[in-house]
N, C-alpha and C. Protein backbone atom coordinates (compact mmCIF):
# COMPACT_ATOMS: atom_id res chain seq x y z
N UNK A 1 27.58 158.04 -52.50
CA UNK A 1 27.11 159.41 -52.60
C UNK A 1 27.49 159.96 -53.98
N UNK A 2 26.68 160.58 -54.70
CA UNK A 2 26.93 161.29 -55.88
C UNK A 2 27.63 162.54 -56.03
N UNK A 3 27.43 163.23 -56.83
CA UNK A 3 28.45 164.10 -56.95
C UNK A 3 27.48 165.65 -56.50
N UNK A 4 26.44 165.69 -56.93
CA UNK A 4 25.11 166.20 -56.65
C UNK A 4 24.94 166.40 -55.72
N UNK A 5 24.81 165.31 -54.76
CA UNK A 5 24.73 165.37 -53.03
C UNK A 5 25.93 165.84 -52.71
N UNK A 6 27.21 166.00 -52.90
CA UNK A 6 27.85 166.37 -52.31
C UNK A 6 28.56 167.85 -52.44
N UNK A 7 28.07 168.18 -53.89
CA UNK A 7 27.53 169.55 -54.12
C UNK A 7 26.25 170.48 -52.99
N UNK A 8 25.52 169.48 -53.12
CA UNK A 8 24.45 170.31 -52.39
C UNK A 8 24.69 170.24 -50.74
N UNK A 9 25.43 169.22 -50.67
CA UNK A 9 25.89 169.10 -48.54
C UNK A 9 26.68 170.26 -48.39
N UNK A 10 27.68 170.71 -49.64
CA UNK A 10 28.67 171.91 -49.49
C UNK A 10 28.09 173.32 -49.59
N UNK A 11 26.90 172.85 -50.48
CA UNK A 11 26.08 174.85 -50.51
C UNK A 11 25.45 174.84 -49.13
N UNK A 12 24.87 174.21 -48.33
CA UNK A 12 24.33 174.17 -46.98
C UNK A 12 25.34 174.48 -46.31
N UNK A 13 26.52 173.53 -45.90
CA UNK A 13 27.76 173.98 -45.48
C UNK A 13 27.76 175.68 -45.49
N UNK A 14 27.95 176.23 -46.68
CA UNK A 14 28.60 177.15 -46.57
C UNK A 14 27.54 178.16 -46.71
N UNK A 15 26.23 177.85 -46.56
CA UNK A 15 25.01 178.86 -46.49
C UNK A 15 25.23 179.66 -47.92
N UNK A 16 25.69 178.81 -49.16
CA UNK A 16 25.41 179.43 -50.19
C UNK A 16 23.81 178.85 -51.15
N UNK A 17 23.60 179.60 -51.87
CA UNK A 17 22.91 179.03 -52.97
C UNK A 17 23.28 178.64 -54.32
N UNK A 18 22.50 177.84 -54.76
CA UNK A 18 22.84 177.49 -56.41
C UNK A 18 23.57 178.55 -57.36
N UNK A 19 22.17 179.84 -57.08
CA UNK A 19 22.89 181.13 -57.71
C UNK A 19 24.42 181.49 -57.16
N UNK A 20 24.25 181.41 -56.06
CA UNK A 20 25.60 182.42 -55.43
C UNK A 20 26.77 181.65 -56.35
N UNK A 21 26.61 180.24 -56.28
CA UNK A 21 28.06 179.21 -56.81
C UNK A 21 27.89 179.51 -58.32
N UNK A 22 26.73 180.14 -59.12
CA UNK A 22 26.47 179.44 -60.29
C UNK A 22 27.29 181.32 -60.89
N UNK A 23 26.96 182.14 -60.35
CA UNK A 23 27.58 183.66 -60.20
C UNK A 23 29.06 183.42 -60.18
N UNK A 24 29.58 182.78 -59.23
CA UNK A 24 30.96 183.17 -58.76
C UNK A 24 31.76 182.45 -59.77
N UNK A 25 31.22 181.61 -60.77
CA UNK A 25 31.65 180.16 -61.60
C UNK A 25 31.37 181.07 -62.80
N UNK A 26 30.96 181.78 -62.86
CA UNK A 26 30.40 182.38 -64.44
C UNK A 26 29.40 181.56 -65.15
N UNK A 27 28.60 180.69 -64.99
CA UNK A 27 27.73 179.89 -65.33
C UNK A 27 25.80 179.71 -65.06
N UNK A 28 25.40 179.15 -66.00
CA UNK A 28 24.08 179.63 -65.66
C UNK A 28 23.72 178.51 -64.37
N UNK A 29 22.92 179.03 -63.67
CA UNK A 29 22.22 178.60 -62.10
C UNK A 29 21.48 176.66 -62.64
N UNK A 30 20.76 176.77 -64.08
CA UNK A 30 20.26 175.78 -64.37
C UNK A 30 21.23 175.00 -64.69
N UNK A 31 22.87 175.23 -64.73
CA UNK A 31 23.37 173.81 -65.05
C UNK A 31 23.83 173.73 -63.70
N UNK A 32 24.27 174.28 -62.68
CA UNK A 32 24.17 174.14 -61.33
C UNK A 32 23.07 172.96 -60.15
N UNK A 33 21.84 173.08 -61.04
CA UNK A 33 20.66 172.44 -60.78
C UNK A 33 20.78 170.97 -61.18
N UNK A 34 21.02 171.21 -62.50
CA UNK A 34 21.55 169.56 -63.31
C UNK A 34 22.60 168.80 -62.63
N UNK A 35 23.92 169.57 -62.01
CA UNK A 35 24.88 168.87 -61.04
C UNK A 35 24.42 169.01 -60.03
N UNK A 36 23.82 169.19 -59.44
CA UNK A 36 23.21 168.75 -58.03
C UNK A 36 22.31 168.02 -58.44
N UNK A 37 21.59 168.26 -58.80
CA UNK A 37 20.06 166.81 -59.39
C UNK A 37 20.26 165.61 -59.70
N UNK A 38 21.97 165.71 -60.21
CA UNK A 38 22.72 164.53 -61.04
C UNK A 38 22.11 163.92 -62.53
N UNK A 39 21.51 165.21 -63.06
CA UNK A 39 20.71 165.22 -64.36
C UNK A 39 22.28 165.22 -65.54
N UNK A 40 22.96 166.06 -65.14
CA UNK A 40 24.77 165.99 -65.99
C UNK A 40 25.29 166.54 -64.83
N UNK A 41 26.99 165.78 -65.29
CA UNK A 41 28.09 166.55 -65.06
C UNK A 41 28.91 167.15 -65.47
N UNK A 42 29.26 168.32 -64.80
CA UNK A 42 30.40 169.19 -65.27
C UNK A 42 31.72 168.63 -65.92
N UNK A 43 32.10 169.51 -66.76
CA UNK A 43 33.16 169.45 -67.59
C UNK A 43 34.10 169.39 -66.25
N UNK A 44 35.53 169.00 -66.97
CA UNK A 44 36.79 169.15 -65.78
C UNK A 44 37.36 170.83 -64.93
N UNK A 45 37.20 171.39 -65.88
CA UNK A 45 37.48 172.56 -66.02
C UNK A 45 36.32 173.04 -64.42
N UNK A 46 35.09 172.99 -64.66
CA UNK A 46 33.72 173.63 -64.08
C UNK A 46 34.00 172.96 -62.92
N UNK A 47 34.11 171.53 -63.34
CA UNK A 47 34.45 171.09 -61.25
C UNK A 47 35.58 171.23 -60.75
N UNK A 48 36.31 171.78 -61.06
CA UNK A 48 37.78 171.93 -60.08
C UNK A 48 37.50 173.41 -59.94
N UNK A 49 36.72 174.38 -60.91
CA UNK A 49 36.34 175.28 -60.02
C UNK A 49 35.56 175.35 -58.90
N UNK A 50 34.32 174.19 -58.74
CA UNK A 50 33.37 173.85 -58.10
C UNK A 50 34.27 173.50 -57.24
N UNK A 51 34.74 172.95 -57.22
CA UNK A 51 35.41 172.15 -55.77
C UNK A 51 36.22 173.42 -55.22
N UNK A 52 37.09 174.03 -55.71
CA UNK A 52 37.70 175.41 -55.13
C UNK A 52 36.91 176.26 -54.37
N UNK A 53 35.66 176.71 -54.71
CA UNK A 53 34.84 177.42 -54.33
C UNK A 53 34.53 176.87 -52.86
N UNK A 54 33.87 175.46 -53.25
CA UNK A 54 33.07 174.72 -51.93
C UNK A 54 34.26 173.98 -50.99
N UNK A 55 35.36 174.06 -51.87
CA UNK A 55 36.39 173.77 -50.75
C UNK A 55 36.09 172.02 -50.66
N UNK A 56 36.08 171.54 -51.70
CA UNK A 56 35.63 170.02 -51.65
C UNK A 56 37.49 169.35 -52.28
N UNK A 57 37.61 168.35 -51.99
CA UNK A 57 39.14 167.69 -52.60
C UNK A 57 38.68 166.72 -53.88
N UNK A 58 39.05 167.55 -55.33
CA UNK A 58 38.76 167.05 -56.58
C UNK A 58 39.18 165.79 -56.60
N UNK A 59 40.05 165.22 -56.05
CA UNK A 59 40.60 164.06 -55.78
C UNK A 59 39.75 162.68 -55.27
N UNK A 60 39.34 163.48 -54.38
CA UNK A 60 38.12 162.48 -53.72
C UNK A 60 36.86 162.65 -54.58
N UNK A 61 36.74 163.42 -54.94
CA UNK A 61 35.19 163.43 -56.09
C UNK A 61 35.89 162.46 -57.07
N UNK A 62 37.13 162.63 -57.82
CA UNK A 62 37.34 161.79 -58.74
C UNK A 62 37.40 160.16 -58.27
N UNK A 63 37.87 160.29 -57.18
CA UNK A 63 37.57 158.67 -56.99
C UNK A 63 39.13 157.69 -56.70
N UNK A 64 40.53 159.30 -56.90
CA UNK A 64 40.96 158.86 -56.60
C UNK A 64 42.03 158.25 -55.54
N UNK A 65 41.29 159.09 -54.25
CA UNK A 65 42.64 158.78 -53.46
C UNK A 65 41.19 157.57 -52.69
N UNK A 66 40.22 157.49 -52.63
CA UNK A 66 39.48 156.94 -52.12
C UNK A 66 39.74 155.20 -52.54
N UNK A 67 40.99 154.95 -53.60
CA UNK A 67 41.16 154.11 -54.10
C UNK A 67 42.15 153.28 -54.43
N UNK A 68 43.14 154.92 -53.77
CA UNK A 68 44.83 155.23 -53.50
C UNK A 68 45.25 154.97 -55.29
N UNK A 69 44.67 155.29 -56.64
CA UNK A 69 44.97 155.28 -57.50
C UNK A 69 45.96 156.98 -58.18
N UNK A 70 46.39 157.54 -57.33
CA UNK A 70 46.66 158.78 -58.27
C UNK A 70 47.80 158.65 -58.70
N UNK A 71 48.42 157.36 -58.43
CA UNK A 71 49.75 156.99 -59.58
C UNK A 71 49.46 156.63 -60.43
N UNK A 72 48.13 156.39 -61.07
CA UNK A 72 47.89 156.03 -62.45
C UNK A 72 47.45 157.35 -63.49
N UNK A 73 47.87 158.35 -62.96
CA UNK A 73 47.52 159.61 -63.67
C UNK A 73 48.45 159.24 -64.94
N UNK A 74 48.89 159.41 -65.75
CA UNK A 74 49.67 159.28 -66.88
C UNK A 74 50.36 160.83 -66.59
N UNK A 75 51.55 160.61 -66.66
CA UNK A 75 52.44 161.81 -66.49
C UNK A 75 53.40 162.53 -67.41
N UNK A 76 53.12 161.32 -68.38
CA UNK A 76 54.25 162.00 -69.65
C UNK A 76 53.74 161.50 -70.89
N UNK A 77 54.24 162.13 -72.04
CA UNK A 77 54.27 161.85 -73.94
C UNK A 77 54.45 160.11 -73.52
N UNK A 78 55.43 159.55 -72.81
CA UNK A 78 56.13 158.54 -72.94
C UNK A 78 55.24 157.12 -72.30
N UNK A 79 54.59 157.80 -71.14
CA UNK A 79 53.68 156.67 -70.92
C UNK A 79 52.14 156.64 -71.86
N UNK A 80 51.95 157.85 -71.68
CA UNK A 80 50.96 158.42 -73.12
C UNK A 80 50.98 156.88 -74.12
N UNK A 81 52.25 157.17 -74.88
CA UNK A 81 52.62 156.26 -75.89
C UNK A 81 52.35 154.73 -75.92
N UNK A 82 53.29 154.47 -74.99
CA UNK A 82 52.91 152.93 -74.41
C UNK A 82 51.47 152.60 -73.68
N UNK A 83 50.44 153.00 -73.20
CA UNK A 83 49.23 153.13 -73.16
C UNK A 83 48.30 152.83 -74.19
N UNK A 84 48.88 153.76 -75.09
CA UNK A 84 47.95 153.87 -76.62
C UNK A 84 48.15 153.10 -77.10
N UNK A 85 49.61 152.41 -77.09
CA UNK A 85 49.94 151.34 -77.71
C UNK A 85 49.59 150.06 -77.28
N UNK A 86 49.49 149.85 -75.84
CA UNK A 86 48.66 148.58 -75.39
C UNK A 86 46.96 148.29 -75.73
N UNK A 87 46.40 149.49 -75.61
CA UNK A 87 45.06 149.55 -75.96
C UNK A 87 44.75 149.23 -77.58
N UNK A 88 45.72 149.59 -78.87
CA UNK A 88 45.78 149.30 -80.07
C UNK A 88 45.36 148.14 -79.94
N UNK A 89 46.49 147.55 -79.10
CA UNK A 89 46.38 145.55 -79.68
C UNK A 89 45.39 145.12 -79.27
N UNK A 90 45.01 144.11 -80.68
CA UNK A 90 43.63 143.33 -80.00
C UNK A 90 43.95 142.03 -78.38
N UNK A 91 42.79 141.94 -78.09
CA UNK A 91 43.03 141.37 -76.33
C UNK A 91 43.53 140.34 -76.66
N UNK A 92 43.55 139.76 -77.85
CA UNK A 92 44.53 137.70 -77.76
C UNK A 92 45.95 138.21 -77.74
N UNK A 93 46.83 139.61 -77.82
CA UNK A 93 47.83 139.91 -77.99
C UNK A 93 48.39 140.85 -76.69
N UNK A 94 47.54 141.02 -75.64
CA UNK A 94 47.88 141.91 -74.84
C UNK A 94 48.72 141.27 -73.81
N UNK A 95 48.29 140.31 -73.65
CA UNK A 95 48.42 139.23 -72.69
C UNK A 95 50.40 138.94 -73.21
N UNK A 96 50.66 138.59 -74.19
CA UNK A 96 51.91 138.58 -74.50
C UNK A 96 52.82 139.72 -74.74
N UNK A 97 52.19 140.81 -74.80
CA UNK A 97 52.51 142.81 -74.84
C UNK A 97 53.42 142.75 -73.56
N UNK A 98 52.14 142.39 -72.15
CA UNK A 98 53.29 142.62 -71.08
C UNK A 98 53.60 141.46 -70.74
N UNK A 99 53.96 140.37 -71.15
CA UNK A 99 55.15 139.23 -70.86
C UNK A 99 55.81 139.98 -71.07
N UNK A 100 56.13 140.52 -72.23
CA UNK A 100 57.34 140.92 -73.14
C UNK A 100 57.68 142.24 -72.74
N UNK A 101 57.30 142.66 -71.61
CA UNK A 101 57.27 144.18 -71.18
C UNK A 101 58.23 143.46 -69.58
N UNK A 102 57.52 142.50 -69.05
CA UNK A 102 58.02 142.54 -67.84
C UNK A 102 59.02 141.48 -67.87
N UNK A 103 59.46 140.38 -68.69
CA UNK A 103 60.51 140.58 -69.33
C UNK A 103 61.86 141.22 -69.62
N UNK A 104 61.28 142.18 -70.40
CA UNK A 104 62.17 143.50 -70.02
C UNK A 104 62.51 144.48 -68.65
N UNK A 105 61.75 144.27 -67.84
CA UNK A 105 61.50 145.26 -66.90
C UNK A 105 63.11 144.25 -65.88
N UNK A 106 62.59 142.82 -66.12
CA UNK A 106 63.71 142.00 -65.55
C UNK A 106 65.41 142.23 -65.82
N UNK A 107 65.06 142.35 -67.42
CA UNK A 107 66.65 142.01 -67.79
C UNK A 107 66.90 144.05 -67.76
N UNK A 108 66.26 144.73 -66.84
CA UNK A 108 66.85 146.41 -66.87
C UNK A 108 67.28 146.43 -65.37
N UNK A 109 66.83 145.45 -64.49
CA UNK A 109 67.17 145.21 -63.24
C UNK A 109 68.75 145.34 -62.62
């Protein structure tokens, strides 16, 4: 199911219209149309209001408890860092990045 359909199952739900959500969001009705049509999607900001409104769990639109991933949110400067820093290295070097990570992870045991 898209994100569109499940926009538009929630304005039925709640006997609203495009306008009514596109009003209460501060936004014009035609980009309302585009996320339901699945023509674009909303910025982060626009759907966590969307989801507030329609009472939908941003979580599950994102994909992630449906996947049990929301420990991979990045939570700090610190994993930030090491992230950016794995993605730098080219892929013949990543592969030895976390030897050398879990490795370490051993001798902190």
């Amino acid at each position: 199911m898209q994100l569109g359909d499940i926009i538009q199952a929630q304005l039925t739900m709640k006997n609203m219209t495009q306008t009514d959500l596109a009003k209460k969001i501060n936004i014009g009705q035609r980009s309302i149309s585009n996320y339901v049509n699945n023509k674009s999607l909303p910025d982060l900001e626009t759907l966590a209001k969307i989801c507030n409104i329609l009472e939908i769990d941003i979580y599950t639109i994102l994909g992630t408890k449906q996947y049990d991933n929301e420990a991979l949110f990045i939570r700090d400067k610190n994993e930030c860092m090491f992230l950016t820093m794995y993605r730098s290295l080219p892929d013949h070097k990543k592969a030895h990045f976390m030897q050398s990570i879990l490795t370490l992870m051993d001798m902190l045991k």
